[in-house]
Protein backbone atom coordinates (compact mmCIF):
# COMPACT_ATOMS: atom_id res chain seq x y z
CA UNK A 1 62.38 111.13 113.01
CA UNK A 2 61.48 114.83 112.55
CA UNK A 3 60.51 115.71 108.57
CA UNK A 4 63.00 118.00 106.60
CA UNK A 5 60.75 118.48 104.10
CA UNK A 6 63.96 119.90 101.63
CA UNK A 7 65.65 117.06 101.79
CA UNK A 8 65.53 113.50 99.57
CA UNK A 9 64.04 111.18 101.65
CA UNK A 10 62.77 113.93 104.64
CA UNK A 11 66.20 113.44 106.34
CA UNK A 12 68.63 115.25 107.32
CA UNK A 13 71.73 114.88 104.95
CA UNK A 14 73.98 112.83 107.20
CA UNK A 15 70.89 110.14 106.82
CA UNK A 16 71.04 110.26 103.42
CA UNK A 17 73.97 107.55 102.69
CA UNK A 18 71.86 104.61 105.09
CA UNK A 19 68.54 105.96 103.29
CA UNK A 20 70.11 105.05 99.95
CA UNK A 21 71.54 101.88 101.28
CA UNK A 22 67.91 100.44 102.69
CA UNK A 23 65.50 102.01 100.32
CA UNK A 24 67.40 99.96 97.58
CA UNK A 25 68.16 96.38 99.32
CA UNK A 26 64.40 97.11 100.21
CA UNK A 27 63.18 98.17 96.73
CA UNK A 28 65.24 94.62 95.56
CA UNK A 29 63.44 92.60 97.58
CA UNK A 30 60.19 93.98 97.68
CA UNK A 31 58.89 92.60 100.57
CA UNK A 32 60.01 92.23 103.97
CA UNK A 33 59.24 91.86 107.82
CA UNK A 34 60.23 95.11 109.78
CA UNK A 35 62.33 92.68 112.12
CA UNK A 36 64.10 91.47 109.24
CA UNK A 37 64.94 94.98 107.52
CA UNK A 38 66.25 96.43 111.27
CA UNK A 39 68.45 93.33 111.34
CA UNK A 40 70.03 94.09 107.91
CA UNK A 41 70.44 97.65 108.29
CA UNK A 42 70.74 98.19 112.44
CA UNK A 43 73.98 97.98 111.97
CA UNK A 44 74.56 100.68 109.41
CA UNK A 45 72.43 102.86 111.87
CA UNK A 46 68.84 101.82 110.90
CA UNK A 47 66.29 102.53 113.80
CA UNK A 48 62.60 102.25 114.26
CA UNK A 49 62.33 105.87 114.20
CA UNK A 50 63.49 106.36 110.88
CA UNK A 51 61.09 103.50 109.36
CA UNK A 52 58.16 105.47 111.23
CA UNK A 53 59.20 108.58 109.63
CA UNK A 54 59.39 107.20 106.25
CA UNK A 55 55.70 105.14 106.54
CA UNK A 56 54.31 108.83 107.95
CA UNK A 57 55.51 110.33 104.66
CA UNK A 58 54.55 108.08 102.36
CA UNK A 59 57.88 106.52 101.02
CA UNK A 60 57.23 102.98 102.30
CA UNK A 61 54.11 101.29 102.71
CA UNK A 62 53.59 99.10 106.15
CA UNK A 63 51.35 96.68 106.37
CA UNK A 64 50.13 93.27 108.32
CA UNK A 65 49.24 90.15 106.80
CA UNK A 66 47.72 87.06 108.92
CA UNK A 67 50.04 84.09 108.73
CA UNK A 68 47.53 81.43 111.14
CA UNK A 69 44.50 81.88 110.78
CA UNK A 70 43.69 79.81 113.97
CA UNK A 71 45.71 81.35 116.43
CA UNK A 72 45.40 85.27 114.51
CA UNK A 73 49.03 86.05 114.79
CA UNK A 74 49.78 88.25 112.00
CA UNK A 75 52.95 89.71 110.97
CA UNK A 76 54.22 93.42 109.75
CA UNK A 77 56.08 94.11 106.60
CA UNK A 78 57.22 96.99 104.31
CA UNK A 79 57.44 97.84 101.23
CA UNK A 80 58.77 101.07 98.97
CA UNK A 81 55.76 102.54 97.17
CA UNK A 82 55.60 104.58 93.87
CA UNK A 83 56.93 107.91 95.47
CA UNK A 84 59.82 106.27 97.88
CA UNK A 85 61.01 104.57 94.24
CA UNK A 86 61.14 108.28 93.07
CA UNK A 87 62.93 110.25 95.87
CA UNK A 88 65.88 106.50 95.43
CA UNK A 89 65.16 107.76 91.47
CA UNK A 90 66.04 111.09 91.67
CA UNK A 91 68.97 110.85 94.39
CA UNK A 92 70.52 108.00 92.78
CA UNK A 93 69.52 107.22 89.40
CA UNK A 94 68.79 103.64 90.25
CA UNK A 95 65.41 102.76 88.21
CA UNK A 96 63.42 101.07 90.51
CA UNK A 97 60.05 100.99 90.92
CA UNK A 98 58.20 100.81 94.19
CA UNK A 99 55.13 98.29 94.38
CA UNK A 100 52.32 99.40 92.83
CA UNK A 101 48.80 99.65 94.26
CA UNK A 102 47.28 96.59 92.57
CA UNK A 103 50.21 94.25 94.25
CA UNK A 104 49.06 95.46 97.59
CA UNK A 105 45.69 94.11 97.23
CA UNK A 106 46.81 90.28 96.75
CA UNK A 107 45.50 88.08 98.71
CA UNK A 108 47.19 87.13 102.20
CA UNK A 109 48.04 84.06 100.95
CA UNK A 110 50.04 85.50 98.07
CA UNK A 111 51.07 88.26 100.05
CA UNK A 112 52.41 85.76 103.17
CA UNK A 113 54.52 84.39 99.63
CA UNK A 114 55.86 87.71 98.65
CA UNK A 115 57.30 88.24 102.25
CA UNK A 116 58.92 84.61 102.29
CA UNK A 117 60.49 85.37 98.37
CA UNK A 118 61.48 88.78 100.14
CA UNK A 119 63.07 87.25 102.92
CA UNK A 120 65.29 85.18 101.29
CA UNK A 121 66.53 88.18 99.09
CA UNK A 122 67.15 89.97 101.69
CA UNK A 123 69.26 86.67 103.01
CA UNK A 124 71.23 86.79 100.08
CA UNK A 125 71.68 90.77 100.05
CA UNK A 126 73.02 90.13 103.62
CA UNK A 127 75.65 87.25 102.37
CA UNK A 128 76.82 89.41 99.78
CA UNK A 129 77.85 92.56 102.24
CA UNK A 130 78.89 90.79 105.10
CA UNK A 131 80.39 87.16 104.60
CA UNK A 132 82.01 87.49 101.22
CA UNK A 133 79.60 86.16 98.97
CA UNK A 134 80.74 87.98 95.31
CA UNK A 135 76.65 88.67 94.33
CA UNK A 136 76.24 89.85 90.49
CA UNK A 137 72.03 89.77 90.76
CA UNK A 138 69.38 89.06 92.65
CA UNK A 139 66.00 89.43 90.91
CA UNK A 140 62.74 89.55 92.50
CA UNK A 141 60.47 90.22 89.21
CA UNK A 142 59.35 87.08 88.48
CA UNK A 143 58.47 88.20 84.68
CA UNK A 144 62.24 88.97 83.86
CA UNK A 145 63.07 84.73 84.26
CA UNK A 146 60.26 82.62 83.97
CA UNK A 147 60.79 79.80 81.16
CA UNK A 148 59.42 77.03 80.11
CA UNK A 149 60.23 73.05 79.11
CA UNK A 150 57.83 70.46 77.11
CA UNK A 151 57.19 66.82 78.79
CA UNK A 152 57.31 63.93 76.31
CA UNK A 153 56.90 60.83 78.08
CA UNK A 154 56.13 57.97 76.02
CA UNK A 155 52.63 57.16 75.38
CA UNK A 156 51.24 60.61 76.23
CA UNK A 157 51.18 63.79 73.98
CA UNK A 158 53.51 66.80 74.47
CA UNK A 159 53.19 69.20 77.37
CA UNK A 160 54.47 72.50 78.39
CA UNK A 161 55.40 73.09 81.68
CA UNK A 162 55.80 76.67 83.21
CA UNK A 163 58.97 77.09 84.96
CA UNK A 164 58.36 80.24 87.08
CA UNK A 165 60.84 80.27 89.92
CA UNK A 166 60.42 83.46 92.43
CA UNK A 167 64.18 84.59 92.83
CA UNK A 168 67.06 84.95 90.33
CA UNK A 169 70.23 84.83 92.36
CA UNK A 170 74.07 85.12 90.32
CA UNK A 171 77.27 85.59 91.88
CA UNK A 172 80.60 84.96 90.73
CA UNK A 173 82.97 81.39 91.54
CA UNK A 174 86.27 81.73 91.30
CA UNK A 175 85.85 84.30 88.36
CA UNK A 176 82.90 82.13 86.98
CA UNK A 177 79.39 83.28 86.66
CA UNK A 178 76.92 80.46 88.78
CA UNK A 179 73.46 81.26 89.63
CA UNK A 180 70.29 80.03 91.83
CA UNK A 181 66.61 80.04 90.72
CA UNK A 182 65.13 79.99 94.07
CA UNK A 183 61.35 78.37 94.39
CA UNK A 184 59.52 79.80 97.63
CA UNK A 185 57.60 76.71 98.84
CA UNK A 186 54.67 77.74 101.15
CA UNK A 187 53.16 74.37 100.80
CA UNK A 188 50.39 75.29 98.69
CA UNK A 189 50.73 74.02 95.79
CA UNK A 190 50.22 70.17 95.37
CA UNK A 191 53.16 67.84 95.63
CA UNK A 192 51.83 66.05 91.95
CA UNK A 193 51.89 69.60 90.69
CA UNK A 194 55.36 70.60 92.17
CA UNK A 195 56.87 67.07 90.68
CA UNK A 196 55.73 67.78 87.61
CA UNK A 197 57.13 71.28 87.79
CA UNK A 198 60.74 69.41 88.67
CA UNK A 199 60.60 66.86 85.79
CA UNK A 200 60.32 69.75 83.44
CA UNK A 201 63.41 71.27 84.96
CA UNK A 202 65.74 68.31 84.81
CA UNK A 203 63.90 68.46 80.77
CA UNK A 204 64.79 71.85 80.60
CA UNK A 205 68.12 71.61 81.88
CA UNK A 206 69.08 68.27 79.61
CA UNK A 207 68.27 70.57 76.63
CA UNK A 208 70.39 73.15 77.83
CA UNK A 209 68.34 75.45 79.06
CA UNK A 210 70.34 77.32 81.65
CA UNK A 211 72.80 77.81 78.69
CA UNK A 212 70.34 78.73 76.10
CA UNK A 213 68.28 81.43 78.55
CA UNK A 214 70.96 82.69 81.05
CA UNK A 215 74.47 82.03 79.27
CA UNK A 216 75.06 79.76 82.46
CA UNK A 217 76.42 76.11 83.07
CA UNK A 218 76.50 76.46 86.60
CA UNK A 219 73.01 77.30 87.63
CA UNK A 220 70.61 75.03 90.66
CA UNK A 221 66.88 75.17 91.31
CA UNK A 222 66.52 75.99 95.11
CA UNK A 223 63.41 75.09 96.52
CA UNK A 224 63.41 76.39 99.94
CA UNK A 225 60.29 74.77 102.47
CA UNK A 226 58.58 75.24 105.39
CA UNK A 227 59.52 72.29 107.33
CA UNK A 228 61.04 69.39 107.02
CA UNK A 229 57.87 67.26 106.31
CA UNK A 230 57.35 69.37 103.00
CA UNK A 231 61.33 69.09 102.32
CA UNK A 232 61.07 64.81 102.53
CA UNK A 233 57.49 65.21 100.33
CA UNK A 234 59.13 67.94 97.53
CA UNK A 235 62.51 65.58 97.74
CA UNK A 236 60.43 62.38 97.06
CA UNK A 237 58.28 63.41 94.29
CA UNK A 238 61.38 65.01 92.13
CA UNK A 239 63.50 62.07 92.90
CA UNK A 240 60.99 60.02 91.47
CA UNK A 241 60.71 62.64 88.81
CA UNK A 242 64.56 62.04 87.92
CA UNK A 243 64.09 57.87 88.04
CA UNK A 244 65.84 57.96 91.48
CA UNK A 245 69.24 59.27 89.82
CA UNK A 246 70.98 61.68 92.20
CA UNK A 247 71.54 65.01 91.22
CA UNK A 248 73.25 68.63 92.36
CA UNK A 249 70.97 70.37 90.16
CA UNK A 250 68.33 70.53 92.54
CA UNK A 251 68.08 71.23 95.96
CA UNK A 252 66.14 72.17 99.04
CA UNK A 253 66.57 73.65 102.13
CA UNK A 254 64.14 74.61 105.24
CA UNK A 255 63.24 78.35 105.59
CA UNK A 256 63.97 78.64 109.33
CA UNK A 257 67.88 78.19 107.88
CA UNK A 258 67.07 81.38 105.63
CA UNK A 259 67.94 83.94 107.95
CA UNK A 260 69.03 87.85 107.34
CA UNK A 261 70.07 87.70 111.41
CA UNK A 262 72.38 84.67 110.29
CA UNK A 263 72.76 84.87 106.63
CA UNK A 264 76.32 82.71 107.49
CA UNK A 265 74.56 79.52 107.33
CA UNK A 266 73.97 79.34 103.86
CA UNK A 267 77.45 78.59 103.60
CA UNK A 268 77.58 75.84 106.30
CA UNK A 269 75.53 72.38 105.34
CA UNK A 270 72.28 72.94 105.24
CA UNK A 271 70.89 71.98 101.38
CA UNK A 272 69.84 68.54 100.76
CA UNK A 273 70.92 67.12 97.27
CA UNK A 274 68.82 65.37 95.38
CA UNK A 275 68.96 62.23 96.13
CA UNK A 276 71.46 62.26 99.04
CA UNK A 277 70.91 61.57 102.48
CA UNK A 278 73.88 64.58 103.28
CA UNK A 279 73.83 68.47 103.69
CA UNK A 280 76.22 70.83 101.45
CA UNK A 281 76.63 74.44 101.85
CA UNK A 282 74.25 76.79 99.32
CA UNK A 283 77.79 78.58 98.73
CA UNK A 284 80.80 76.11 98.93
């Protein structure tokens, strides 16, 4: 893409509209696979000569991160840096910020997380424009939801429990606010440490928590997996974590069905209740 150096974002102005459009779905989720950003916005006329023109300029930052360390295959994402944040800024007043220098030098582990969280906001971005899904938020700064419950099971002293999901996801239901907080399972994190994590969000939610920090009734923890194997592990340890009792208020779903190329599924079946053996839409 050849430079106008006059113009927001280098282009020329009749780029400026699908600039706009995937500097801020890009800036919202943070981080995401090139594939998965020329899916969203190919369509609205997104090419792989515009994202090269933009990395060459400095208003996104591309990267690789190694996702198997056996076989080496790495993969390429993007992000907006500091001064793409200021030419969205100063074209459309949208106060975002782009990813600052110290969050690019996370580990690949952490980093192979923030492209998974970033993928699924992205997902939900998608739903939202193109299969009617009426989105209010999505939130990919972890700071601006994390909570908290305290465990008192008999016999044992109180304990607080950290409930820091990745995504913040609202939307409206027939004219009702519902909402998602959506945990981005990598399988890293032990399955004792995850059910403990669940039993302080059924805690949580019995003392009216998503009332008392998000105004909401309808909210569900999301905990999307890797495979199946983690999805029958996770689904174990927090049914055991809610005495076997079924539940809707937690769910869990298999990343390969968290797609911005098919965004549609998440309104066919493919979230396991708690506790039941059947599939339900994310979005009835």
């Amino acid at each position: 893409m050849p430079l106008h150096t006059t113009e927001p974002f280098l282009a020329p102005p009749e780029l400026r509209a699908l600039a706009v459009k995937v500097f801020k779905a890009l800036a919202k989720a943070r981080f995401v696979k090139i594939e998965s950003l020329l899916a969203f916005a190919g369509p609205l006329g997104l090419d792989l000569e515009h994202i090269v023109g933009w990395v060459a300029s400095g208003l996104l930052h591309r990267a690789s991160v190694e996702r198997d360390a056996v076989t080496g295959e790495k993969t390429s994402y993007l992000a907006v840096t500091p001064k793409g944040a200021k030419e969205l800024n100063r074209v459309e007043t949208a106060e975002v910020e782009g990813v600052s220098a110290a969050r690019l030098r996370r580990t690949s582990q952490k980093r192979l997380h923030d492209v998974g969280v970033g993928e699924a906001a992205l997902t939900f971005l998608a739903a939202g424009r193109d299969h009617g899904l009426d989105l209010a938020v999505v939130e990919t700064d972890e700071k601006r939801f994390g909570t908290s419950a305290v465990l008192a099971d008999p016999g044992k002293p109180p304990k607080r429990v950290a409930l820091q999901a990745d995504l913040f996801v609202a939307y409206r239901r027939d004219g009702e606010l519902a909402a998602l907080l959506v945990e981005v399972d990598r399988g890293t994190i032990s399955v004792a440490k995850m059910a403990e994590k669940y039993a302080g969000y059924l805690a949580w939610r019995r003392d009216g928590g998503p009332q008392r920090n998000f105004g909401l009734k309808a909210l569900r923890v999301v905990t999307i997996v890797p495979d199946e194997h983690r999805l029958e592990k996770l689904h174990a340890a927090a049914l055991k974590a809610n005495d076997g009792r079924q539940s809707g208020f937690l769910l869990f779903l298999v990343e390969s069905d968290v797609s911005v190329r098919d965004a549609a599924r998440l309104f066919e079946p493919v979230a396991r209740r708690l506790g039941d053996d059947g599939m339900t839409p994310l979005f009835p």
